[in-house]
Protein backbone atom coordinates (compact mmCIF):
# COMPACT_ATOMS: atom_id res chain seq x y z
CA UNK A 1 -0.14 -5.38 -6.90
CA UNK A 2 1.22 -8.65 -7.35
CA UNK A 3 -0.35 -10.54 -5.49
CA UNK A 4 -3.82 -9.42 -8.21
CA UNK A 5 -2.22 -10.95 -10.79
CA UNK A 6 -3.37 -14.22 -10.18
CA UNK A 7 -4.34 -15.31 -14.10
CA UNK A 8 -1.76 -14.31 -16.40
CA UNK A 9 -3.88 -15.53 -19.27
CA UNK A 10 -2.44 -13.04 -22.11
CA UNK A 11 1.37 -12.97 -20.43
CA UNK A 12 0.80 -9.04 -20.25
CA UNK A 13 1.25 -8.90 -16.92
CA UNK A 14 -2.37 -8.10 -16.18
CA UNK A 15 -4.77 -10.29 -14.50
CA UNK A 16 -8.29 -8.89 -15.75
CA UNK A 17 -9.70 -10.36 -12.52
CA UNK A 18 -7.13 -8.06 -10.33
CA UNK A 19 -7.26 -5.33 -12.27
CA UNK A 20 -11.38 -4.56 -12.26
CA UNK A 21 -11.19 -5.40 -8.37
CA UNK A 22 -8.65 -1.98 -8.04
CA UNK A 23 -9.37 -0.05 -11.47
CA UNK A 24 -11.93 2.08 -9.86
CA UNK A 25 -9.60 3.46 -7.61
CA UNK A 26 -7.38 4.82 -9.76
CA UNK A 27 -9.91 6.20 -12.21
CA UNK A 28 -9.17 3.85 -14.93
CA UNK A 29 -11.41 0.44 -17.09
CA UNK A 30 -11.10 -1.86 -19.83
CA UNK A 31 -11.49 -1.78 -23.48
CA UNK A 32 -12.73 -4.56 -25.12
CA UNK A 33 -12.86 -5.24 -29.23
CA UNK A 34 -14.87 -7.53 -30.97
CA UNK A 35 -13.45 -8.71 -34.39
CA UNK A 36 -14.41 -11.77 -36.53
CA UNK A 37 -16.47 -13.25 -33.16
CA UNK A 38 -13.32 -12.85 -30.77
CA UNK A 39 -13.42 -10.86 -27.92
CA UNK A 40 -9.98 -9.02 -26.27
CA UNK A 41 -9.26 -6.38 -24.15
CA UNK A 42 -6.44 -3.86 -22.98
CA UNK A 43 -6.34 -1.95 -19.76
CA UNK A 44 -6.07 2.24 -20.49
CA UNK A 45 -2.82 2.28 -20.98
CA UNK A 46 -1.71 0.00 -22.31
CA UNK A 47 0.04 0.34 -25.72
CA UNK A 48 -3.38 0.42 -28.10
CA UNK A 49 -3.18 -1.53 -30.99
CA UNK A 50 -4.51 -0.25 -34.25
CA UNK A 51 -8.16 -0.65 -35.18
CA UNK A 52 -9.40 -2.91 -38.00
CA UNK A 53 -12.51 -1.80 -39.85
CA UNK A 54 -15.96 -3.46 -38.81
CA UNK A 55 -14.43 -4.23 -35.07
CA UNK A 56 -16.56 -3.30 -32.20
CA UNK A 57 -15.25 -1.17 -29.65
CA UNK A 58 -16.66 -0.56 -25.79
CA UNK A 59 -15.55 0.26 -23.02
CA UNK A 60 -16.13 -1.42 -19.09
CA UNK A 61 -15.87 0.56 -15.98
CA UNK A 62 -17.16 -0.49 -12.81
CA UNK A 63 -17.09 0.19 -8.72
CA UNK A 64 -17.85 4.06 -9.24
CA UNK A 65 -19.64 3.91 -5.71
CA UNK A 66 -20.75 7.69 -5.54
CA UNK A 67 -21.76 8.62 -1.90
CA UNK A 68 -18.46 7.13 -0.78
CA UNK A 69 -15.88 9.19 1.02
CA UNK A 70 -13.80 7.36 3.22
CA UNK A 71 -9.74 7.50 3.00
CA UNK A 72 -9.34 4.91 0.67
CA UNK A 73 -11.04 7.46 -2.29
CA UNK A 74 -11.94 10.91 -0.30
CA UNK A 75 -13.25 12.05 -4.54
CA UNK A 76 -15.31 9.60 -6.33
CA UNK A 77 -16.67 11.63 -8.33
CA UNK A 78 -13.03 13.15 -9.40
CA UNK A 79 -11.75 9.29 -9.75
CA UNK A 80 -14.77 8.63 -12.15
CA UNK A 81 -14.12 12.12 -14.02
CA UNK A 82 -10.36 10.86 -14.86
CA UNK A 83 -12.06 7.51 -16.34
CA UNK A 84 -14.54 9.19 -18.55
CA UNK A 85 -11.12 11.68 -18.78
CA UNK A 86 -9.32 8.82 -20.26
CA UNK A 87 -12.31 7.08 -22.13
CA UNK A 88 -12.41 10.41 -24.11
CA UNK A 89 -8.63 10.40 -25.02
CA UNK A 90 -8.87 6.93 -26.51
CA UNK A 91 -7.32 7.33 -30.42
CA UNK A 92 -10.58 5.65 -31.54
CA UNK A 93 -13.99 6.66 -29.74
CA UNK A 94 -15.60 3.65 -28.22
CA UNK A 95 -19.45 3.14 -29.20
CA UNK A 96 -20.73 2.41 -26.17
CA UNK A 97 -20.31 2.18 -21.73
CA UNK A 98 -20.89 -0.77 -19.46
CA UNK A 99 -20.85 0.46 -15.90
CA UNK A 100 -20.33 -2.74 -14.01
CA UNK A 101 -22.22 -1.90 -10.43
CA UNK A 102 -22.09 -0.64 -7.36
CA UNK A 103 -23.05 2.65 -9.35
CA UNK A 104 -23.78 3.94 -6.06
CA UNK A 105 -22.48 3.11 -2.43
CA UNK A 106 -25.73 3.12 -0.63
CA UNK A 107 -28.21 3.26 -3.65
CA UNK A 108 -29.56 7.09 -2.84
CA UNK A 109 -30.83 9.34 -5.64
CA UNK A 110 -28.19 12.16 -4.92
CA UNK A 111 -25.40 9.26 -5.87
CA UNK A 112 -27.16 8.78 -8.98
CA UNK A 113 -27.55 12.12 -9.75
CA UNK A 114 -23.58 12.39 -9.70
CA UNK A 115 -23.08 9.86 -11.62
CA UNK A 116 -25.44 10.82 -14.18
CA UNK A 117 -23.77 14.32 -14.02
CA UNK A 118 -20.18 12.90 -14.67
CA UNK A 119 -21.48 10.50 -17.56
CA UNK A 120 -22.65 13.30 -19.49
CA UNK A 121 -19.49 14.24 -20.01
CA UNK A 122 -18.24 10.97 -22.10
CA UNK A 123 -18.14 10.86 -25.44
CA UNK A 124 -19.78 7.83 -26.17
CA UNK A 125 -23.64 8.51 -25.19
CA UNK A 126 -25.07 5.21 -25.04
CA UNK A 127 -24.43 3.93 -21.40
CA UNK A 128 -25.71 0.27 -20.38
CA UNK A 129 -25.66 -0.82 -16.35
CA UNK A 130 -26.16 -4.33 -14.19
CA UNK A 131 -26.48 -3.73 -10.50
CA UNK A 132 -23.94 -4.70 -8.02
CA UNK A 133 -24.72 -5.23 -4.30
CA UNK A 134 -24.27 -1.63 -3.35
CA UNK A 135 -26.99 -0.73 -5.87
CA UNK A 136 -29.61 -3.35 -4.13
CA UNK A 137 -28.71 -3.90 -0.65
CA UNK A 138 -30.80 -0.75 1.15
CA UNK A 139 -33.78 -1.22 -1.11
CA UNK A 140 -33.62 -3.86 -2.96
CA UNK A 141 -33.15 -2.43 -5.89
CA UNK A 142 -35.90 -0.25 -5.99
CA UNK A 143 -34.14 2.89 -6.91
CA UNK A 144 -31.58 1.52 -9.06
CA UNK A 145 -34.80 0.39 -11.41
CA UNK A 146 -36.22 3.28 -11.45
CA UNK A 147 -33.41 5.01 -12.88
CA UNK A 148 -31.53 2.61 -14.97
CA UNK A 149 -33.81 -0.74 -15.27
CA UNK A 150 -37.02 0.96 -17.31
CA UNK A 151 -36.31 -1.31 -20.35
CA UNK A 152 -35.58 -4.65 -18.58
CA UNK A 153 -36.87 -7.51 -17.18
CA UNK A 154 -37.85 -8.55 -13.99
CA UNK A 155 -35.48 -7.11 -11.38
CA UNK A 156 -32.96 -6.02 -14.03
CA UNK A 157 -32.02 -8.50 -16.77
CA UNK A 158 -32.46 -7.47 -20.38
CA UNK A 159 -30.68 -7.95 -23.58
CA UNK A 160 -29.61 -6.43 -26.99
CA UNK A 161 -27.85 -6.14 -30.21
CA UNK A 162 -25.18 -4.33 -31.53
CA UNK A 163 -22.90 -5.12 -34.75
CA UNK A 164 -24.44 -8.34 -34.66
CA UNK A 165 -23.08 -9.15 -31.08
CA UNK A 166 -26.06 -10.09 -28.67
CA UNK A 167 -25.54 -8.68 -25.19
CA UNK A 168 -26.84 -10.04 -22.16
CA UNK A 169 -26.96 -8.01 -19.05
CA UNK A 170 -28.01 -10.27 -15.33
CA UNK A 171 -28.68 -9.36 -12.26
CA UNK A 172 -27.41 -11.21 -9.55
CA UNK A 173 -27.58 -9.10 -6.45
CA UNK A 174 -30.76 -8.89 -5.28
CA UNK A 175 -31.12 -9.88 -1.87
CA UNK A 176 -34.79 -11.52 -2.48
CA UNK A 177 -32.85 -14.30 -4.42
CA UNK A 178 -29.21 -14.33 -2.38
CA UNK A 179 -26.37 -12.74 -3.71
CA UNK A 180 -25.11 -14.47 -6.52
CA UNK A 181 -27.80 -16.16 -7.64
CA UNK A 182 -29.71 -15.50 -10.93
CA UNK A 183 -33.35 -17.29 -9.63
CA UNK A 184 -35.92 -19.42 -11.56
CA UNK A 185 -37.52 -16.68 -13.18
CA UNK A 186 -34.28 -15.15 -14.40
CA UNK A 187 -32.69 -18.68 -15.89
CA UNK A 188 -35.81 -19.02 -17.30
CA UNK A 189 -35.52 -15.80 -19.78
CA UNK A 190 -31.88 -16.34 -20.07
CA UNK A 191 -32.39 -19.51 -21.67
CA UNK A 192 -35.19 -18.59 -24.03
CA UNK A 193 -33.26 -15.79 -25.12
CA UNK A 194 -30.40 -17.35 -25.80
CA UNK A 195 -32.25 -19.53 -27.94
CA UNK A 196 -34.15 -17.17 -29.60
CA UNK A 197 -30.34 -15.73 -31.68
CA UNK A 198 -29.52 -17.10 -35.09
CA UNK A 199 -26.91 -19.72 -35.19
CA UNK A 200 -24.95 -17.46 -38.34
CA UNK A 201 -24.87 -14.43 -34.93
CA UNK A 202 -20.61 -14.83 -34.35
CA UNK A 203 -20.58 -13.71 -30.31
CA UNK A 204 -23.22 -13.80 -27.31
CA UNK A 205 -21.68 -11.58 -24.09
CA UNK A 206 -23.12 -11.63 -20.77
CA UNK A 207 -22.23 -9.15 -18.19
CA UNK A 208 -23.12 -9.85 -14.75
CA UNK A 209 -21.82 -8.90 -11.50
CA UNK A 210 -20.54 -11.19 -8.81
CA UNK A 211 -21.01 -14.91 -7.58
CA UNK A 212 -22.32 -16.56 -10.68
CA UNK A 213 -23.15 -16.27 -13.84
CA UNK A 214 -24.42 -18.72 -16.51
CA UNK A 215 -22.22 -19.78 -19.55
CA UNK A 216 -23.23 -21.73 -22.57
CA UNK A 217 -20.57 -23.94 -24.92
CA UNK A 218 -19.81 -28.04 -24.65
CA UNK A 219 -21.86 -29.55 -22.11
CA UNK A 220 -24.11 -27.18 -21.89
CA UNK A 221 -25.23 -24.57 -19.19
CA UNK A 222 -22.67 -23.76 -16.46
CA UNK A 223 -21.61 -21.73 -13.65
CA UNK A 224 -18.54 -19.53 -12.41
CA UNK A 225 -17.43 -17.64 -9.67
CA UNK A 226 -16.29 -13.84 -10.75
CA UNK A 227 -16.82 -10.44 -9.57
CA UNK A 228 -17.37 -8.13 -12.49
CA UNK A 229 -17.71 -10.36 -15.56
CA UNK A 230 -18.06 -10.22 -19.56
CA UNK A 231 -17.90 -13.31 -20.50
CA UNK A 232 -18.17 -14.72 -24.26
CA UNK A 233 -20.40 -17.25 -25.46
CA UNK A 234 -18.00 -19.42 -25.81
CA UNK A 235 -16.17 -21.33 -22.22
CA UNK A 236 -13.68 -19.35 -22.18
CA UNK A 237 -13.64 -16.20 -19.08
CA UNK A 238 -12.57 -12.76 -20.15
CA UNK A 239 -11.77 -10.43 -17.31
């Protein structure tokens, strides 16, 4: 396990990188909190520290892969049940799921009806997704639209609101446009929307998958390597 913790960044002794490249193994994700335009997170279990009023609260999970069934996790679906398990034992109920990708381990609509079936059973109701290369590699994509991308743009990018914290979901797995890469078209909205958000609006997060993802701060528009990613608005990496 050592050898994940590669970034140290919070001297916790957990490297967020490491830890979302394992956590679905072992049934667990990432809670993140928002407070006066900071973003931080804690692994489940880790000692939780108390809530202030106003502070957002979600939750990340990622790497559910339903259809899978080798050794290394015989019970994805039971592995997925102890995170929403844990997710629903939290002291303070989150308002809200990101699921990552690779929802699915070959993108087939029995996968997704499992892990629609297990996701009904979280407390938090409001679920949001960005493919991973699981989700797009048989099909492109195809199904994973149908089921999760009805509200978004192009081949899966959209954004929103909440607590006055604009969220901005990419996709950058589609093998039209080569695995990591975002595409004109794509760059294109990113930018406008990003734009488009009141300068007084404390925190823009994008959550993308792996290869890169764009980041705006000093210097403008940039891009870094990660696998799953929130990142804030500002330069700094958060997982």
């Amino acid at each position: 396990m050592s050898k994940l913790i590669i970034h140290d960044h919070n001297h916790d002794g957990v490297d967020r990188r490491g830890f979302l490249q394992c956590m679905a193994w072992a049934g667990t994700g990432v809670l993140w909190t928002v407070g006066s335009g900071v973003l931080t997170s804690q692994a489940f279990g880790q000692k939780k520290v108390s809530a202030a009023k106003g502070e957002l609260h979600f939750v990340q999970i990622s790497d559910s892969h339903m259809g899978f069934n080798r050794p290394a996790n015989p019970d994805v679906a039971a592995t997925l049940q102890a995170s929403i398990d844990k997710i629903n034992g939290l002291p303070q109920e989150p308002e809200f799921i990101i699921h990552t990708g690779d929802l699915s381990h070959t993108s087939k609509a029995d996968e997704y009806d499992t892990l629609d079936q297990v996701l009904k059973g979280a407390k938090p109701k409001e679920v949001f997704f960005v493919p991973g290369e699981h989700d797009t590699s048989i099909d492109d994509g195809k199904m994973y639209l149908e089921r999760y991308g009805k509200n978004a743009k192009g081949r899966g990018w959209y954004s929103f609101n909440h607590k006055d914290v604009h969220f901005v979901g990419l996709s950058n797995v589609v093998a039209v446009e080569g695995l990591g890469k975002l595409g004109p078209e794509q760059i294109e909205w990113l930018e406008s929307d990003l734009k488009g958000q009141p300068a007084s609006r404390p925190s823009s997060l994008r959550i993308s998958r792996c290869g890169r993802f764009i980041r705006t701060g000093a210097g403008g528009p940039k891009t870094a390597h990660r696998r799953s990613v929130i990142s804030s608005g500002s330069d700094q990496s958060l997982c």
